[in-house]
Protein backbone atom coordinates (compact mmCIF):
# COMPACT_ATOMS: atom_id res chain seq x y z
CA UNK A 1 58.44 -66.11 -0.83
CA UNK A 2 58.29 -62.39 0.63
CA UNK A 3 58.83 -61.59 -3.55
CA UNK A 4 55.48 -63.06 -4.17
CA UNK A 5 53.90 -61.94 -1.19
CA UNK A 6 54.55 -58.55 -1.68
CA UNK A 7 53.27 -58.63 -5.46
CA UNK A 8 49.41 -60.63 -3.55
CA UNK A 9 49.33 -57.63 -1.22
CA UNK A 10 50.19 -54.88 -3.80
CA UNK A 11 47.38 -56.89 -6.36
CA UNK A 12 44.96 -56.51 -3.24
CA UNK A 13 46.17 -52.78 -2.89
CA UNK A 14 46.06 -52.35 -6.57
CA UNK A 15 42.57 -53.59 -6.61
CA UNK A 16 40.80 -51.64 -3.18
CA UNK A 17 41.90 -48.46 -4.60
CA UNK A 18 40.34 -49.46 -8.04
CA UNK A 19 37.25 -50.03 -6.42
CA UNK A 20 37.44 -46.64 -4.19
CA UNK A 21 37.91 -44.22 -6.78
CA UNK A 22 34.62 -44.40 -8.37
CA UNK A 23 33.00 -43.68 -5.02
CA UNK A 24 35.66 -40.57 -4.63
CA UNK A 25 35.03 -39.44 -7.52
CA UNK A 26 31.10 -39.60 -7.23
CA UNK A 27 31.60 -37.54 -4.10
CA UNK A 28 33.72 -34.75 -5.57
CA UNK A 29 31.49 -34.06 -8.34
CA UNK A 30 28.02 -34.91 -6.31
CA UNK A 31 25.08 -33.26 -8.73
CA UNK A 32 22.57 -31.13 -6.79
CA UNK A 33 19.32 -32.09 -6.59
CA UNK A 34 17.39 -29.08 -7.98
CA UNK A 35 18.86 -27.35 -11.15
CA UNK A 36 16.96 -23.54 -11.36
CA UNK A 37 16.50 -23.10 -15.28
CA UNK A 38 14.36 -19.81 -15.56
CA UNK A 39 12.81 -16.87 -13.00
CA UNK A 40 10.00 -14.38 -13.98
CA UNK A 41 10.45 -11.62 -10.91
CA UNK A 42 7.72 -9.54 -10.44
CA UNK A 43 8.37 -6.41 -8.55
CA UNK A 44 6.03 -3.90 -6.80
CA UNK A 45 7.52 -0.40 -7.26
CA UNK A 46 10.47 1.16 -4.54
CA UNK A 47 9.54 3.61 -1.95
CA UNK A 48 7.97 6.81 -3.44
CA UNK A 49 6.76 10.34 -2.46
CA UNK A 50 3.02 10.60 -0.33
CA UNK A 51 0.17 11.67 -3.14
CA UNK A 52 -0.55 14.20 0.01
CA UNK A 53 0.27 17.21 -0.75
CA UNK A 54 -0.79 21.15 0.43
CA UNK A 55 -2.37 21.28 -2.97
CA UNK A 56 -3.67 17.87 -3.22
CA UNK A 57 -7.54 16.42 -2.48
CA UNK A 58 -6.28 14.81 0.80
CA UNK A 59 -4.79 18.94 1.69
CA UNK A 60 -8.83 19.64 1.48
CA UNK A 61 -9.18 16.58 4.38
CA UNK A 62 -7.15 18.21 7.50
CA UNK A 63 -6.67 21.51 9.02
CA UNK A 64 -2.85 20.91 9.55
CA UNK A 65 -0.20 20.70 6.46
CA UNK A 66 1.14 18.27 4.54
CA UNK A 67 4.70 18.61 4.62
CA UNK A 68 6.33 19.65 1.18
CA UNK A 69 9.01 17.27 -0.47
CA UNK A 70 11.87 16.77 -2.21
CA UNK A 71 10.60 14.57 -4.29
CA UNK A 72 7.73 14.86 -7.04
CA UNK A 73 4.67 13.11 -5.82
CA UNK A 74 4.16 9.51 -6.27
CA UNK A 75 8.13 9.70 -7.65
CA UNK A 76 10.56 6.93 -6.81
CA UNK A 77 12.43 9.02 -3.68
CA UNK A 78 16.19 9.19 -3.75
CA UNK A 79 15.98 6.48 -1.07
CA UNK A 80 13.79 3.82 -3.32
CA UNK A 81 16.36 4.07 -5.50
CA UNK A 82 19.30 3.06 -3.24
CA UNK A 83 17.06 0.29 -1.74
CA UNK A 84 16.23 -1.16 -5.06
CA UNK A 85 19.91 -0.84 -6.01
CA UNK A 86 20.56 -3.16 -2.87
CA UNK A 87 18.15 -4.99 -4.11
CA UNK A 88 19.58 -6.06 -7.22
CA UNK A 89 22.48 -6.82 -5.87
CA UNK A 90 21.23 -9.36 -3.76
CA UNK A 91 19.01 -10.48 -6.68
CA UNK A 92 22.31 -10.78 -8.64
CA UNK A 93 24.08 -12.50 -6.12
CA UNK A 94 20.83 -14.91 -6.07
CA UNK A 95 20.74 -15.66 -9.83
CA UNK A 96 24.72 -16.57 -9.59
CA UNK A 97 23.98 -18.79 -6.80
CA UNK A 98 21.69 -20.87 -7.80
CA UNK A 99 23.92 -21.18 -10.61
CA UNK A 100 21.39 -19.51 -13.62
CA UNK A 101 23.73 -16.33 -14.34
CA UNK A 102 27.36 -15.85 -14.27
CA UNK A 103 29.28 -13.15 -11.87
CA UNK A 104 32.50 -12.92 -14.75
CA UNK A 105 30.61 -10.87 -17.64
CA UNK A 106 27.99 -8.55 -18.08
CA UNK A 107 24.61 -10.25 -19.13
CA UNK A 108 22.98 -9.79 -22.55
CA UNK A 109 19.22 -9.57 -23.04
CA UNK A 110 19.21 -13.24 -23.41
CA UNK A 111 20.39 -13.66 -19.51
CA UNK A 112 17.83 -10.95 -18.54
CA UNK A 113 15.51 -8.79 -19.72
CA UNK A 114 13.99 -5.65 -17.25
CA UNK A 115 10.29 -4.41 -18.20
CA UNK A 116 8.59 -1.34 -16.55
CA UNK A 117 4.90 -0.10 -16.87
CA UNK A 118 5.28 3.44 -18.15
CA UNK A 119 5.41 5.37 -14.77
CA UNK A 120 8.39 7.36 -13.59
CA UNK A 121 8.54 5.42 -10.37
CA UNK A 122 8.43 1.95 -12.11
CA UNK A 123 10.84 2.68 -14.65
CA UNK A 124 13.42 4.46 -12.07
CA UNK A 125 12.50 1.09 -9.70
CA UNK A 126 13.67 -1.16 -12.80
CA UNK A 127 17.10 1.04 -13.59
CA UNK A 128 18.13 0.92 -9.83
CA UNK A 129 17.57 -2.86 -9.83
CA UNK A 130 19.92 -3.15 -12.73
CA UNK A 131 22.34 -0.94 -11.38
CA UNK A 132 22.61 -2.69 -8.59
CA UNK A 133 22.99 -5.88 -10.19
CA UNK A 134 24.67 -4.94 -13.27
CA UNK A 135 26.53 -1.60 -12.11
CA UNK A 136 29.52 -0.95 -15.03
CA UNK A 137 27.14 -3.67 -17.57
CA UNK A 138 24.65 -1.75 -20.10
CA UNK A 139 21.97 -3.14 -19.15
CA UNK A 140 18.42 -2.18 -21.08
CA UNK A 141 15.24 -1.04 -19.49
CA UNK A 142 12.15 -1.51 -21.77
CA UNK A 143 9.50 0.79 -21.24
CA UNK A 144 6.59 0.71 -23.59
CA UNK A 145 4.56 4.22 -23.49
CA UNK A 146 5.64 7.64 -23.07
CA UNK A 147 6.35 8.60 -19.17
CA UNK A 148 3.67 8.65 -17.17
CA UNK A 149 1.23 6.98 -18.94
CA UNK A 150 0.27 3.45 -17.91
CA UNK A 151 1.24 0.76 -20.15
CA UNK A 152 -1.73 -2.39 -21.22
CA UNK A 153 0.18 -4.58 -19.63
CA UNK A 154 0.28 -3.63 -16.61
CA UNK A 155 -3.63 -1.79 -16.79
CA UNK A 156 -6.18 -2.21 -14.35
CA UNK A 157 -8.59 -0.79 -15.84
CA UNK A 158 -12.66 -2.43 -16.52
CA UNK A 159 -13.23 -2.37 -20.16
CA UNK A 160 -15.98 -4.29 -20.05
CA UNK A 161 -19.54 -1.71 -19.91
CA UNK A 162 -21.59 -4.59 -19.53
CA UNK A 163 -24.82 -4.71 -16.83
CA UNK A 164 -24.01 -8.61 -16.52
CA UNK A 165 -20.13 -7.95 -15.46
CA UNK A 166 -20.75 -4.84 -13.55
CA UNK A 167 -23.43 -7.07 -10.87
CA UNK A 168 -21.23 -10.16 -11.02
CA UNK A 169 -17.97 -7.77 -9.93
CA UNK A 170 -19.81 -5.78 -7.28
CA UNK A 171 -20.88 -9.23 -5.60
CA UNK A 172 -17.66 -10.30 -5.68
CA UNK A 173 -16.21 -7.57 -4.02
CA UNK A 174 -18.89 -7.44 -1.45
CA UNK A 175 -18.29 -11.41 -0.61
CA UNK A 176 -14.62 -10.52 -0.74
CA UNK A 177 -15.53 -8.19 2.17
CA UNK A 178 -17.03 -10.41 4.44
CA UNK A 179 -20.36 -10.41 6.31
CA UNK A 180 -22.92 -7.64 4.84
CA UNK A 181 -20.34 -6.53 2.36
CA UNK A 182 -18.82 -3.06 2.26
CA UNK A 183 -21.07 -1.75 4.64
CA UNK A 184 -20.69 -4.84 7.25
CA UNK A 185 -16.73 -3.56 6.53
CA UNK A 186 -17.01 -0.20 7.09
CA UNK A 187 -18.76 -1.21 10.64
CA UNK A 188 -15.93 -3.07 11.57
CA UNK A 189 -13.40 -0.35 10.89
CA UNK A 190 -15.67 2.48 12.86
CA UNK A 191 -13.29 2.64 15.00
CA UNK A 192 -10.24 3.35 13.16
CA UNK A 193 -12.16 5.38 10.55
CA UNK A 194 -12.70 7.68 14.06
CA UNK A 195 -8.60 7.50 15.34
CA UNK A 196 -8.09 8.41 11.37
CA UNK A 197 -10.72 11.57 12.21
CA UNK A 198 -8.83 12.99 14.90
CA UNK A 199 -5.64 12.06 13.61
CA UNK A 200 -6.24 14.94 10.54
CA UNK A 201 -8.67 16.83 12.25
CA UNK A 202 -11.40 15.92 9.89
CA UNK A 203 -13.92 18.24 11.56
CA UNK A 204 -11.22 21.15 11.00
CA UNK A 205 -10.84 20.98 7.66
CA UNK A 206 -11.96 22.54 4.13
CA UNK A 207 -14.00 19.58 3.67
CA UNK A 208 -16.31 19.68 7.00
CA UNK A 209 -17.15 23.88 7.06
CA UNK A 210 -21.04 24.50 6.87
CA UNK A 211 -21.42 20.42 7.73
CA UNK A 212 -22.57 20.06 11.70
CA UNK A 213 -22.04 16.03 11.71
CA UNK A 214 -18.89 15.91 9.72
CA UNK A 215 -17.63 12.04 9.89
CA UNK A 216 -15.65 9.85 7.08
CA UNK A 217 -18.56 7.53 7.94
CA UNK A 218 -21.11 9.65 6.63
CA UNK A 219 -19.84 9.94 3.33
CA UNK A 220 -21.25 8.00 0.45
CA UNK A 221 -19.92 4.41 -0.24
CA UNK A 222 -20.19 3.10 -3.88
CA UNK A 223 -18.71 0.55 -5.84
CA UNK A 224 -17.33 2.20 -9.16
CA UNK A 225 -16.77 0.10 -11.97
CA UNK A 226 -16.50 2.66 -15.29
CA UNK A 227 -15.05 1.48 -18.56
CA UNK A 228 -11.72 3.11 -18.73
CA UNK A 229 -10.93 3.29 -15.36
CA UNK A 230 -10.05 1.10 -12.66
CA UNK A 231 -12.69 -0.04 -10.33
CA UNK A 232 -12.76 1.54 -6.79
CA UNK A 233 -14.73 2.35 -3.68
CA UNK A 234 -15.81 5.69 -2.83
CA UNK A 235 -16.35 6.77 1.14
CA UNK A 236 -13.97 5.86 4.34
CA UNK A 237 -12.12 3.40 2.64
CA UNK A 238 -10.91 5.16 -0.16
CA UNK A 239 -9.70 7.85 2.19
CA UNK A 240 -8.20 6.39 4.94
CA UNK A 241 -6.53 3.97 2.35
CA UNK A 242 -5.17 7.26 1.11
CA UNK A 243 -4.29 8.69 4.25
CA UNK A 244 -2.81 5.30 5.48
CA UNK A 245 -0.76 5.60 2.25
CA UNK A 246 0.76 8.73 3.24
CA UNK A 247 1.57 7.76 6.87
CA UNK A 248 3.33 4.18 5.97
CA UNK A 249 5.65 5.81 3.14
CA UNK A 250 6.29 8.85 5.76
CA UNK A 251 7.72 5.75 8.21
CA UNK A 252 9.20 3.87 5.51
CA UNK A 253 11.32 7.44 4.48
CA UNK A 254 13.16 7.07 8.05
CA UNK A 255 10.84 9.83 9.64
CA UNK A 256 10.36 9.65 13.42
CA UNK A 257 7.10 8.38 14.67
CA UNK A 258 6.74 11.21 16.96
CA UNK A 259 6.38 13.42 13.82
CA UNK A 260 4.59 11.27 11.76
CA UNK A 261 0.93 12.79 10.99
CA UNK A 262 1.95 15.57 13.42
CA UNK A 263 3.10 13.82 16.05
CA UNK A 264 -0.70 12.27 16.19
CA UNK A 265 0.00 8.92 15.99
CA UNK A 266 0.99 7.33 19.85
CA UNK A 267 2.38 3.93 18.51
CA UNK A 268 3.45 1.45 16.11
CA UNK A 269 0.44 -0.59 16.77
CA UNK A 270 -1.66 2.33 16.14
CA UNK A 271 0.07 2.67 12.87
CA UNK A 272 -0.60 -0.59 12.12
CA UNK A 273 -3.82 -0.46 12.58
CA UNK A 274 -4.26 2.98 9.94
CA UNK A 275 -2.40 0.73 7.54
CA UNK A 276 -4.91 -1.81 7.84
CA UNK A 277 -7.45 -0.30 5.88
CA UNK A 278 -4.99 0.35 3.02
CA UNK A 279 -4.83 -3.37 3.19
CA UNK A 280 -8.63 -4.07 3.23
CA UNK A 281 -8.98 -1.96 0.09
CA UNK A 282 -6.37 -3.53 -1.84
CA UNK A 283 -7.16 -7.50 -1.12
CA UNK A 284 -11.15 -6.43 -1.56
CA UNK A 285 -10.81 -4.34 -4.23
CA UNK A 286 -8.04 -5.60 -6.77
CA UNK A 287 -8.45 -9.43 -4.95
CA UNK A 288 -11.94 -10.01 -5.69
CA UNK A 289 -12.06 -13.44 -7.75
CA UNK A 290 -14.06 -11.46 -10.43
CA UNK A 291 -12.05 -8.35 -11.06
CA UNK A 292 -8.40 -10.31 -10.21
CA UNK A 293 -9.40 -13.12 -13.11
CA UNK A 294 -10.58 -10.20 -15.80
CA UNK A 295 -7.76 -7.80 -15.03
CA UNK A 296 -4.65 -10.18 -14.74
CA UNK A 297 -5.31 -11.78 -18.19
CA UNK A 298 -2.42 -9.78 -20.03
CA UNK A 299 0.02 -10.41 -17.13
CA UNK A 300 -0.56 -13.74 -16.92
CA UNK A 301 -0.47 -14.26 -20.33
CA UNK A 302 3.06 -12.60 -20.54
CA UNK A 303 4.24 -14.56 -17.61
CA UNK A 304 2.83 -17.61 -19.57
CA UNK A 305 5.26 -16.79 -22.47
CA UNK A 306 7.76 -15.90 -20.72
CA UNK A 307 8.14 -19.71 -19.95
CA UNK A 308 6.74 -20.97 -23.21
CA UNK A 309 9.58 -22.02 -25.63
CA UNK A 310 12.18 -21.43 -22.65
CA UNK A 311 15.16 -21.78 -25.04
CA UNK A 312 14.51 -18.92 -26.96
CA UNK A 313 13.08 -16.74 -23.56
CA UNK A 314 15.67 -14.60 -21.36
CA UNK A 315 16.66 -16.46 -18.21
CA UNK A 316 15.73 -14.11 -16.65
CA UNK A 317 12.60 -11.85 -16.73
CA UNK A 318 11.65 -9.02 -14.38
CA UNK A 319 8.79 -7.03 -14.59
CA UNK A 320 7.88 -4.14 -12.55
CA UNK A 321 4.46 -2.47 -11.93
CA UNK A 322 2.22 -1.65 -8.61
CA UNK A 323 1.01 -3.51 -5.76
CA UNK A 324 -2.40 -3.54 -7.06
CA UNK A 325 -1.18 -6.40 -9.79
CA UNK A 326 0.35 -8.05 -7.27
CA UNK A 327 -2.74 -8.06 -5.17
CA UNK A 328 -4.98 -9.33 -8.56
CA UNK A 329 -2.15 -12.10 -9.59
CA UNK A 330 -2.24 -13.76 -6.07
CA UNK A 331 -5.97 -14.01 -6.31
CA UNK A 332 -6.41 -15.28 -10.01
CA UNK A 333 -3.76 -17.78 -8.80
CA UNK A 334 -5.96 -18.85 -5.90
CA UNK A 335 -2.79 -18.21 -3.82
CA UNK A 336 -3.52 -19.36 -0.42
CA UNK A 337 -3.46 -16.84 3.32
CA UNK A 338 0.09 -16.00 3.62
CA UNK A 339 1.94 -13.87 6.14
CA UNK A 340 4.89 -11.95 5.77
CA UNK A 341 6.64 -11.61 9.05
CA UNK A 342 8.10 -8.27 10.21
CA UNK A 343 6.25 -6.11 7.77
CA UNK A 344 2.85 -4.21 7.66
CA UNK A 345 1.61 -4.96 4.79
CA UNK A 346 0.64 -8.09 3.06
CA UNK A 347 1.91 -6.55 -0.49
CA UNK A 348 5.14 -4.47 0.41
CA UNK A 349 6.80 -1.84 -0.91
CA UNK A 350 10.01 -3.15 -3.38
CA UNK A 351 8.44 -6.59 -2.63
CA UNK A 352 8.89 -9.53 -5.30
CA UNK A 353 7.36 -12.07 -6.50
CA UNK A 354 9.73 -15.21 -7.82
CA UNK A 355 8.15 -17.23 -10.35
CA UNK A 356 10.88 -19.93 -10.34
CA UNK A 357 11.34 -22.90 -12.93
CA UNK A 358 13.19 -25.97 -11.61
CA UNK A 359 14.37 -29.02 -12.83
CA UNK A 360 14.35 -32.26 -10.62
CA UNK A 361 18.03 -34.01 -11.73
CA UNK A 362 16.60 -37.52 -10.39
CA UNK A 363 13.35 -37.61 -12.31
CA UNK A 364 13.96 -35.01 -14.93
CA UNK A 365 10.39 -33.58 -13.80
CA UNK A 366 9.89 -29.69 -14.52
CA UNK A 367 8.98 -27.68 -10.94
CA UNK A 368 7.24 -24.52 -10.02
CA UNK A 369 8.27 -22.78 -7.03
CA UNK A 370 6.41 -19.18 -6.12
CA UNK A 371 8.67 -17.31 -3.33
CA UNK A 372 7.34 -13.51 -1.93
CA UNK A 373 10.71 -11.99 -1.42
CA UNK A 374 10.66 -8.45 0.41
CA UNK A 375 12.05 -6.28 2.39
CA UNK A 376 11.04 -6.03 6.39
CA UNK A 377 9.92 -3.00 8.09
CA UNK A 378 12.91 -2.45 9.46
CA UNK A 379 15.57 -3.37 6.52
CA UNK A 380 13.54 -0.76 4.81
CA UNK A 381 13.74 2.02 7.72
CA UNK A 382 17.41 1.57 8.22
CA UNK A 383 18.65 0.62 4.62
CA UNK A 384 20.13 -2.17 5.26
CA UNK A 385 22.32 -3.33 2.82
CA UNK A 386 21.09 -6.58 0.85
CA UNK A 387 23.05 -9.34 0.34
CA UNK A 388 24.10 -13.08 0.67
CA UNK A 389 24.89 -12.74 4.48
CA UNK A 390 21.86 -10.20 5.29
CA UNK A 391 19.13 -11.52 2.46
CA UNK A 392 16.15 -10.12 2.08
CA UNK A 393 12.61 -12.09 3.98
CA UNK A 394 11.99 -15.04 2.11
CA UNK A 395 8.14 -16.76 2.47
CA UNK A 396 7.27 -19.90 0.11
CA UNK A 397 3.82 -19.48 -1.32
CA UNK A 398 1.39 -21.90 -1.84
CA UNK A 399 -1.30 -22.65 -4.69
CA UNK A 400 -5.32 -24.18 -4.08
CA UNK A 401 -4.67 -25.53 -7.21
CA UNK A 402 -1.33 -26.91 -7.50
CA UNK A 403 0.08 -28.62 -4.33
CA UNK A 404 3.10 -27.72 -3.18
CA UNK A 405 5.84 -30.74 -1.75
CA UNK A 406 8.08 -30.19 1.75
CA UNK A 407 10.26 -27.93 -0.65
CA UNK A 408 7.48 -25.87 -1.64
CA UNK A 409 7.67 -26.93 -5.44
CA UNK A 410 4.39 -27.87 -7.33
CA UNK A 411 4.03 -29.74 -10.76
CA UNK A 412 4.85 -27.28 -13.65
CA UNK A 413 2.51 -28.86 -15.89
CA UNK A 414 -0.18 -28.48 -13.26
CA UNK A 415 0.73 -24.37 -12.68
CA UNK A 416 0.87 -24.39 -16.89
CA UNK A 417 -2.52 -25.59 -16.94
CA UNK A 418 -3.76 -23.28 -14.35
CA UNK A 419 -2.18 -20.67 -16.48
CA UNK A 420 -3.70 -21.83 -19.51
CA UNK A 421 -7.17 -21.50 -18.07
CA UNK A 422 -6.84 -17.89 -17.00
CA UNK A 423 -6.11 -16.51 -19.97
CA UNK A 424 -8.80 -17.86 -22.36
């Protein structure tokens, strides 16, 4: 009796654990929901030298000057290239992550694949990002024209001479501006345009001897849209967006406010606001729905291939230019009002875009996710070292024309036909 008892129970024992071990083993090897197959990164340039310079056009705007540097003007500075490095190490850390690269051997141009429009700042940007990702790993920056000269792809520039274009781009801009255009803008920024005056000592300078009523506001505003060139906006704008330039990469270098623009500017917030019109040009200029959709066509068209035939495309694909394509791609995309918290500008400098391909492991379904990943003000000022613990700020983007879920992923066939569209 206890003989055949035991040999029920250990049946019954026999039996539960059968049934357990399925569930066990489910749980140990539990498949994520989101499988990342494929990034295009597109990266603004790292922190370079001021244009402003005692020899320069903006040395003809003050009476002080400009403080000479180590660094070549408009060169990636020493310090862009040990932020970038960081950088790529986070980036690096990212890609290994989510499980798209592996940390145990150097990656071949199949894993990833670093292209740089032909200026010395984007191509140093793009080697610092791969030594810090790669550091030990020969890893290949492509760069397509001789140095200093700006590569197709990543061109601004109007080649279309045409009456019809020229009108439809200068009403675009001036709706971009708001109410009564340019001019109805340059109104609104009076006020700055007269902090930015006294900041330089306008009325002091090269520019203003012989003139009685020297102002940035009197100067000519025009819309310039020449074949060959890239379009622009003479008067205040131009200027301060120059000026504002200087002062922001001046901050960003670690330099103490006090001494900033001669120790003219009182605050942060008062920085903030010279920045501003940096920003206005930028998003008015290079964001205007006519001029983003005509300029962007050879990025997006790249970006577009980049995903096309995926097997046979690099993981991973970085490209890095200026934050004037980043300001035209977020437009043609009909990306919607973002904000990037703890920064100054809406376009940063070292700032990424992620162009990320997913998978969906329930439904099989291809997803698009579109991340701005950047730097703050701060991570930038100190150095801070990037990594898995202290990332980098992270905002989801969103698209008018392909709706993004609670994860932020929209339907890749939807942001394929999108693409499609823009470059025919």
């Amino acid at each position: 009796m206890k003989i055949g008892s035991w040999k029920f129970r250990s049946q019954n024992l026999f039996i539960t654990i059968s049934l357990l071990l399925p569930i066990l083993t489910a749980e140990a090897v539990e498949v994520p929901d989101y499988t990342l197959e494929q990034v295009v990164i597109f990266s603004r340039h790292g922190l370079r030298a001021p244009l402003a310079t005692p020899s320069s056009t903006l040395g003809q705007l003050t009476s002080h000057q400009w403080p000479l540097l180590d660094t070549k003007a408009s060169y990636l500075t020493t310090k862009g290239g040990v932020l970038e490095s960081y950088f790529g190490h986070y980036i690096q850390e990212w890609l290994v992550d989510n499980q798209l690269l592996d940390d145990k051997k150097c990656p071949t141009e199949k894993d990833i694949f670093f292209y740089a429009n032909s200026m010395q700042r984007t191509i140093a940007t793009a080697q610092y990002l791969a030594l810090g990702a790669y550091p030990g790993c020969n890893v290949f920056v492509y760069h397509k024209e001789k140095m200093n000269t700006m590569d197709a792809l990543f061109s601004l520039n109007i080649r279309d001479d045409s009456e019809q274009f020229k009108q439809q781009a200068i009403a675009s801009i001036n709706q971009n501006a708001g109410e009564n255009g340019i001019n109805g803008l340059n109104q609104r920024l009076q006020s700055i345009y007269q902090k930015m005056e006294q900041i330089i000592d306008y009325q002091g300078s090269v520019s203003c001897e012989g003139i009685e009523q020297c102002h940035l506001t009197n100067l000519d505003t025009n819309i310039r849209l020449v074949a060959g060139e890239e379009p622009g906006i003479t008067g205040p704008l131009r200027i301060g967006t120059s000026l504002a330039d200087a002062f922001i990469l001046q901050y960003y270098e670690g330099i103490p406010l006090k001494k900033i623009a001669w120790g003219n500017i009182d605050s942060v917030d008062e920085l903030k606001q010279l920045v501003s019109i940096k920003e206005y040009y930028n998003s008015i200029v290079f964001g205007a729905p006519v001029i983003a959709n005509y300029v962007t066509k050879n990025l997006l068209s790249y970006i577009y291939d980049s995903f096309a035939e995926s097997s046979v495309r690099p993981k991973v694909t970085v490209l890095v230019g200026h934050d004037s394509n980043i300001a035209s791609l977020l437009s043609a995309l009909q990306v919607k009002p973002y904000h990037l918290p703890n920064q100054f500008e809406t376009t940063p400098i070292g700032g990424k875009l992620f162009f990320e391909r997913w998978k969906d492991n329930q439904t099989g379904k291809q997803l698009m996710k579109i991340e701005y990943i950047y730097q703050s003000t701060e991570q930038i000022i100190n150095m801070a070292i990037l990594n898995r613990h202290n990332p980098p700020q992270v905002v989801t983007l969103q698209l008018t024309d392909c709706p993004t879920d609670q994860q932020g992923f929209c339907d890749y066939e939807t942001f394929k036909t999108q693409l499609e569209r823009l470059i025919q």
